[in-house]
PDB file of N, CA and C in Angstrom:
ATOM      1  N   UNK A   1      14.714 -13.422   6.736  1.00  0.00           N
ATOM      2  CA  UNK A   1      14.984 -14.155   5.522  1.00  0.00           C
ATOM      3  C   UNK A   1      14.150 -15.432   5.483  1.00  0.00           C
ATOM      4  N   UNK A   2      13.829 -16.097   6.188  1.00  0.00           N
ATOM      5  CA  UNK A   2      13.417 -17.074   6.835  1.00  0.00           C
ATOM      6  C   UNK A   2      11.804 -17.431   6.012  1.00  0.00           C
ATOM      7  N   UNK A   3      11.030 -15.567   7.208  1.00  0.00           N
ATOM      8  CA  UNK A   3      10.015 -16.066   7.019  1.00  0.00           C
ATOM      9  C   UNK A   3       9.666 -15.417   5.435  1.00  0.00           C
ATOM     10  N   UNK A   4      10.217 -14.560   4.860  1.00  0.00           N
ATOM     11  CA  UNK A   4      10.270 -14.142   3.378  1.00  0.00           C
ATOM     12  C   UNK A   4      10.036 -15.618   2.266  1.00  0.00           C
ATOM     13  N   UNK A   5      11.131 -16.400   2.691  1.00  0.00           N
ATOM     14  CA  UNK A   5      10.926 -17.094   1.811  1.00  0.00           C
ATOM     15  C   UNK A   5      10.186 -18.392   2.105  1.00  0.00           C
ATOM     16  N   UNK A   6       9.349 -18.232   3.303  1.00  0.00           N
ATOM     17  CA  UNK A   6       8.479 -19.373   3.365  1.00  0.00           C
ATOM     18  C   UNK A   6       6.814 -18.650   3.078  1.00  0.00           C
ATOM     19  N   UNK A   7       6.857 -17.392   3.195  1.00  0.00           N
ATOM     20  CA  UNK A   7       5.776 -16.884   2.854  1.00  0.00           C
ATOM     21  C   UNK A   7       5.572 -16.915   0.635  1.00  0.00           C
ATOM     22  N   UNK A   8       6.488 -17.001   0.369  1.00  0.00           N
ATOM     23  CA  UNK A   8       6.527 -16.846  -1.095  1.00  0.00           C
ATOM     24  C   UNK A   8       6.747 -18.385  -1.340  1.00  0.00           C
ATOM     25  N   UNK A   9       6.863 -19.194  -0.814  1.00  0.00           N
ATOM     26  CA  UNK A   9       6.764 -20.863  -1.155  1.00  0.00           C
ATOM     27  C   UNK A   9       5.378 -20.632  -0.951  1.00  0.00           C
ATOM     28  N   UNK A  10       4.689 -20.421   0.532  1.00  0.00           N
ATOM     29  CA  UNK A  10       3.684 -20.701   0.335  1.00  0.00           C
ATOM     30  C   UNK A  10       2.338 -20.418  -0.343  1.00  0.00           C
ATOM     31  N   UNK A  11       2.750 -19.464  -1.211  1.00  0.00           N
ATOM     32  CA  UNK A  11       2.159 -18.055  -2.239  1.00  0.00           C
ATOM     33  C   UNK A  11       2.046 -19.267  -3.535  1.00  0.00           C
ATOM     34  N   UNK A  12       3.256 -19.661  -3.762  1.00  0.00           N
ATOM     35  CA  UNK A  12       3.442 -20.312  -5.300  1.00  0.00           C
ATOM     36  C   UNK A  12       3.388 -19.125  -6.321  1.00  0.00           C
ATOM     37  N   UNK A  13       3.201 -17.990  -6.083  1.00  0.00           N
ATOM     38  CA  UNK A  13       3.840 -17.196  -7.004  1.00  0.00           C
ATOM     39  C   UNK A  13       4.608 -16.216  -6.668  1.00  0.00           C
ATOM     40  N   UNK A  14       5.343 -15.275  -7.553  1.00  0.00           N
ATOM     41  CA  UNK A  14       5.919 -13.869  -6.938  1.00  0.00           C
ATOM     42  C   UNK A  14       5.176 -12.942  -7.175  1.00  0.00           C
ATOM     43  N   UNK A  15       4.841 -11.633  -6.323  1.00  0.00           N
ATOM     44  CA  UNK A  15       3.935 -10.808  -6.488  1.00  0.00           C
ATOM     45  C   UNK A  15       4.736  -9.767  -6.888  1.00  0.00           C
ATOM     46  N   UNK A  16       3.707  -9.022  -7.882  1.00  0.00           N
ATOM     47  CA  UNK A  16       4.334  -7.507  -7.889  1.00  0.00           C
ATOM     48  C   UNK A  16       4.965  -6.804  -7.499  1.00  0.00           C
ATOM     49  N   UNK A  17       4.318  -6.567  -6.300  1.00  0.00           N
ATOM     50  CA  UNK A  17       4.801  -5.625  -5.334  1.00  0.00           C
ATOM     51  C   UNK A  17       4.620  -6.151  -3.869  1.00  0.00           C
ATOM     52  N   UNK A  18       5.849  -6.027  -2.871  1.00  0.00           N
ATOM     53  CA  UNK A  18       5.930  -6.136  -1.380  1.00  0.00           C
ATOM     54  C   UNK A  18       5.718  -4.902  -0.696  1.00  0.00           C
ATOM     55  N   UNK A  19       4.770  -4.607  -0.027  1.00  0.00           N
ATOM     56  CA  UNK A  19       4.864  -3.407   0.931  1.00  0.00           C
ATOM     57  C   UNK A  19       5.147  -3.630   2.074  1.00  0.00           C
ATOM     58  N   UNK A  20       6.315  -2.902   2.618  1.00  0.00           N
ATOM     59  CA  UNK A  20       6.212  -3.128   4.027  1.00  0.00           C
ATOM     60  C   UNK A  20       6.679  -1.648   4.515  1.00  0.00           C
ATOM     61  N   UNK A  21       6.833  -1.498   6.122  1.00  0.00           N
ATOM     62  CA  UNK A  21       7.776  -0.466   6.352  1.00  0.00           C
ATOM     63  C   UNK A  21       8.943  -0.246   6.340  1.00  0.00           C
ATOM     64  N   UNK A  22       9.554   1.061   6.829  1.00  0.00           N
ATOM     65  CA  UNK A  22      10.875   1.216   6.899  1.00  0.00           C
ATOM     66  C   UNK A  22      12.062   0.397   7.328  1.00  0.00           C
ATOM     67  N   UNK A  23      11.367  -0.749   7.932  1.00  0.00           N
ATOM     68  CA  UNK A  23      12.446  -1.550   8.827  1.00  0.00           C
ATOM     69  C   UNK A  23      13.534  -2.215   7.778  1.00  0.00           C
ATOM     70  N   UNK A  24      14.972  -1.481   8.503  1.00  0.00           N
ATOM     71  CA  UNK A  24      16.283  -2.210   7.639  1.00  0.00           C
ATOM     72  C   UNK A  24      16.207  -3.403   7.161  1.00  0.00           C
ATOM     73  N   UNK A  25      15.743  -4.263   7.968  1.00  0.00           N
ATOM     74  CA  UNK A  25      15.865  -6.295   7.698  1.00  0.00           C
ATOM     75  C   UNK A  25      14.768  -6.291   6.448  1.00  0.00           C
ATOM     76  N   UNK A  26      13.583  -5.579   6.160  1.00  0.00           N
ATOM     77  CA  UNK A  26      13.084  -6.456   5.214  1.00  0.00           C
ATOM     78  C   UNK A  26      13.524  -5.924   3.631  1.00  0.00           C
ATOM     79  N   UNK A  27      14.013  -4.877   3.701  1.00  0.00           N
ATOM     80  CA  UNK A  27      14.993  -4.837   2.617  1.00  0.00           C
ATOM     81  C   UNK A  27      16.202  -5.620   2.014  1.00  0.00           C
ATOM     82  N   UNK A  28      16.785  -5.769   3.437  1.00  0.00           N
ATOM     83  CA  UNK A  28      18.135  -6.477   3.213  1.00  0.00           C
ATOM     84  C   UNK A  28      17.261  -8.033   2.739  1.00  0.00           C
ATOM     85  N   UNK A  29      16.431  -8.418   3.215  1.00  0.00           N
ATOM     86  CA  UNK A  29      15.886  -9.682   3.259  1.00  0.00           C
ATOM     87  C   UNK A  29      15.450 -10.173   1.445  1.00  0.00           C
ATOM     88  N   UNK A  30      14.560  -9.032   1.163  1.00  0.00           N
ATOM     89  CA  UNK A  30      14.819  -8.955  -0.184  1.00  0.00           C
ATOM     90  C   UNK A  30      15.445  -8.451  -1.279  1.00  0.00           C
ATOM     91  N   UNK A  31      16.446  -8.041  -0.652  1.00  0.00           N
ATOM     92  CA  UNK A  31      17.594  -7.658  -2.016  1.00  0.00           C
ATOM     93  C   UNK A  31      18.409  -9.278  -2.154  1.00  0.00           C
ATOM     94  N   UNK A  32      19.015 -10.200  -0.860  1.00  0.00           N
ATOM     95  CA  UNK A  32      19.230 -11.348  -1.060  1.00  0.00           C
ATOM     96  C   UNK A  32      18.377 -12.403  -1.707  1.00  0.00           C
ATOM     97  N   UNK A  33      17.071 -12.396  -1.426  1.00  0.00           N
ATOM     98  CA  UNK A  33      15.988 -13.124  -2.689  1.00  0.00           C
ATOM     99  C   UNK A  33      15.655 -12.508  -3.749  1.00  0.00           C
ATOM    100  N   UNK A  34      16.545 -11.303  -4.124  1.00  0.00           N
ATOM    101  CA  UNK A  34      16.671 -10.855  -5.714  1.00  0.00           C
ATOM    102  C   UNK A  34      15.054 -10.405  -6.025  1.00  0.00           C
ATOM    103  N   UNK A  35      14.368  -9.326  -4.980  1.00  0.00           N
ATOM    104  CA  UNK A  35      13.428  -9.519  -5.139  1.00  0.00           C
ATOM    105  C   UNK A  35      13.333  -7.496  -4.450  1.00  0.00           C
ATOM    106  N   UNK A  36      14.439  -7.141  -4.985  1.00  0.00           N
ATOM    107  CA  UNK A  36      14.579  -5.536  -4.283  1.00  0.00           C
ATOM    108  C   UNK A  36      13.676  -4.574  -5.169  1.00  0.00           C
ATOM    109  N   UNK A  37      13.793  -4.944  -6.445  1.00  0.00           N
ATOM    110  CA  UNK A  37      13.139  -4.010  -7.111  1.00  0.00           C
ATOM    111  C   UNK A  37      11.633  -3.682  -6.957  1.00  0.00           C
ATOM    112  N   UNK A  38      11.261  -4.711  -6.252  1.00  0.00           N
ATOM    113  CA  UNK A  38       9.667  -4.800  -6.185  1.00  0.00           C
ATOM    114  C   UNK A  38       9.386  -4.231  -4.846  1.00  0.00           C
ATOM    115  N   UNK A  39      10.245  -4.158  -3.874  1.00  0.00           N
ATOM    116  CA  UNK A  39      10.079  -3.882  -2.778  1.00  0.00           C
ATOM    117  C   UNK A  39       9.964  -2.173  -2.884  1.00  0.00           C
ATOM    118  N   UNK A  40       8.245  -2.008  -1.924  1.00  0.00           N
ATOM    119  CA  UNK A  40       7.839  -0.796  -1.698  1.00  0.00           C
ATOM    120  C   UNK A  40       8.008   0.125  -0.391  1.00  0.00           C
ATOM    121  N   UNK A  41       8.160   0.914  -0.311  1.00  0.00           N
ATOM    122  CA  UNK A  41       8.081   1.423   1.545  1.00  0.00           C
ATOM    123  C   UNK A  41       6.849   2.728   1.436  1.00  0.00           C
ATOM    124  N   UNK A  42       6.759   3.093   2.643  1.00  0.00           N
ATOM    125  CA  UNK A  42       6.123   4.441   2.768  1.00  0.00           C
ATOM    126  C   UNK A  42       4.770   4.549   2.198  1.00  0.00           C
ATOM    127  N   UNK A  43       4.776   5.802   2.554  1.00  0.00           N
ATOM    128  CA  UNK A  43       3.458   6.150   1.228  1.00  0.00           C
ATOM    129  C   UNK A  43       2.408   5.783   1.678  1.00  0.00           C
ATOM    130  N   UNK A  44       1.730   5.836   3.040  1.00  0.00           N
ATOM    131  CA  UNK A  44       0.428   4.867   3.814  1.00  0.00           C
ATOM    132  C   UNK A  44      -0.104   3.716   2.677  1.00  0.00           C
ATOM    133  N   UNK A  45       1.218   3.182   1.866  1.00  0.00           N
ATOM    134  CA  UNK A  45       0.254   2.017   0.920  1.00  0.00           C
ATOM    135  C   UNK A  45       0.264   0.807   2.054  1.00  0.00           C
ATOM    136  N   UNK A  46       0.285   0.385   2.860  1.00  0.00           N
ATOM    137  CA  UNK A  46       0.099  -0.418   3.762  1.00  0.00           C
ATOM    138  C   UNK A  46      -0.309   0.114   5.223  1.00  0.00           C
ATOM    139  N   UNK A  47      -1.740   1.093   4.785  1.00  0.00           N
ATOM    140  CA  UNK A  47      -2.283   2.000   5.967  1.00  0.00           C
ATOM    141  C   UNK A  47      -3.497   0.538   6.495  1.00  0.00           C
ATOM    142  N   UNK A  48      -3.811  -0.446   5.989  1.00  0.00           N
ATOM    143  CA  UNK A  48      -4.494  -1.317   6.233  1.00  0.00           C
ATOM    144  C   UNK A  48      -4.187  -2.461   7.508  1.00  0.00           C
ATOM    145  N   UNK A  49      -2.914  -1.942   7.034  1.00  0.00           N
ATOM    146  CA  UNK A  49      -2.320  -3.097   8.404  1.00  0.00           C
ATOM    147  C   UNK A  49      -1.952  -2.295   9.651  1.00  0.00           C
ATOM    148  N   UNK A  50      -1.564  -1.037   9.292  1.00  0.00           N
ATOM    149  CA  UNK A  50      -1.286   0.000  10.365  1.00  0.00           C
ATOM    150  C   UNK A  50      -2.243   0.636  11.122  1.00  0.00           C
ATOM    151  N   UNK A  51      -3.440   0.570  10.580  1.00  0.00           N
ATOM    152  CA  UNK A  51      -4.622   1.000  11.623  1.00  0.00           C
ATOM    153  C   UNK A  51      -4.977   0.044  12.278  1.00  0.00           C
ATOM    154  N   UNK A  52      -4.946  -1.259  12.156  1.00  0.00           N
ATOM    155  CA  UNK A  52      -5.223  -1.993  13.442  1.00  0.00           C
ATOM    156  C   UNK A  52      -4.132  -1.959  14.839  1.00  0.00           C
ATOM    157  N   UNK A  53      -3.514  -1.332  14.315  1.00  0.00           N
ATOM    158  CA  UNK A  53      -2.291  -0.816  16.159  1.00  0.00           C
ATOM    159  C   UNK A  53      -2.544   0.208  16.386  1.00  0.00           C
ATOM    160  N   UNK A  54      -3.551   0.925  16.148  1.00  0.00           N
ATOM    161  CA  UNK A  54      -3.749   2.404  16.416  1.00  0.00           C
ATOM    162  C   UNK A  54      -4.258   2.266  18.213  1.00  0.00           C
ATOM    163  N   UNK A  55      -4.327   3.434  18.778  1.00  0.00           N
ATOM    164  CA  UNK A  55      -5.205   2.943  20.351  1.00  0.00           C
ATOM    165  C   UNK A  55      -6.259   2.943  20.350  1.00  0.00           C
ATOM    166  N   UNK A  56      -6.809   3.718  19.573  1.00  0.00           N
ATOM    167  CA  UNK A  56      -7.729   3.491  19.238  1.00  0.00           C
ATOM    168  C   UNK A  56      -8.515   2.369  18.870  1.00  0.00           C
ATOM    169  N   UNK A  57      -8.094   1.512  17.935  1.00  0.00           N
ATOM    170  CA  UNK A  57      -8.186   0.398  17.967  1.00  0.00           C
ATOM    171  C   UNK A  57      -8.033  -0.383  18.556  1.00  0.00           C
ATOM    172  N   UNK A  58      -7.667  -0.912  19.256  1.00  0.00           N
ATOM    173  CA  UNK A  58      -7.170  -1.333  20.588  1.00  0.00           C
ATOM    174  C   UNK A  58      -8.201  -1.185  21.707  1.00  0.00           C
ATOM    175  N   UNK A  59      -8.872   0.018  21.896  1.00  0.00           N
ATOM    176  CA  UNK A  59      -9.579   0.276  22.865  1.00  0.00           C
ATOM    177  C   UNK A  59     -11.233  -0.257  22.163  1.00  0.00           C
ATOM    178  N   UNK A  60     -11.757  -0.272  20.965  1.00  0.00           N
ATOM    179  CA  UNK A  60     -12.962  -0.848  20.252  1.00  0.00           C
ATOM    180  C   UNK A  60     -13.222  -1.771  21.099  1.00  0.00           C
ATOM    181  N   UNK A  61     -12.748  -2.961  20.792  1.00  0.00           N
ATOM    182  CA  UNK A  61     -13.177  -3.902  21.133  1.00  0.00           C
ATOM    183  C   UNK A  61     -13.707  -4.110  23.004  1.00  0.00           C
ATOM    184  N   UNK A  62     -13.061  -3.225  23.472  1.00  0.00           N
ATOM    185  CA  UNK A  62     -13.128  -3.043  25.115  1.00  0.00           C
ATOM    186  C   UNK A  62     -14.411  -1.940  25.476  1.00  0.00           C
ATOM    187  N   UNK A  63     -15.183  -1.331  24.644  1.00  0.00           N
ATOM    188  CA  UNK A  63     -16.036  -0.726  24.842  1.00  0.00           C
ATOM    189  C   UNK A  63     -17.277  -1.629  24.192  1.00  0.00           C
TER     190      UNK A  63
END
């Protein structure tokens, strides 16, 4: 909850759309900042942030 609403202070606006994953807390996090409807899951729409934990990735930089 915390960092939700210090990331959107520090935005100065509300965005469209939030993508994140499945995780319970960031739902609950934004249904209390009235901000559920916008909230996205799934769908590799946040495959950008998920390929940098791949092992692959991980191993790049070491070769």
């Amino acid at each position: 909850m915390k960092l939700m609403r210090k990331l959107l202070k520090s935005q100065g606006f509300c965005p469209t759309a939030i993508v994140t994953d499945k995780l319970p807390s960031y739902g609950t996090a934004l249904s209390d900042l009235g901000m559920k409807p916008r909230h996205i899951t799934g769908g590799r729409l946040n495959n950008r942030a998920e390929n940098s934990h791949l092992p692959i990735r991980q191993r790049e930089p070491l070769m």
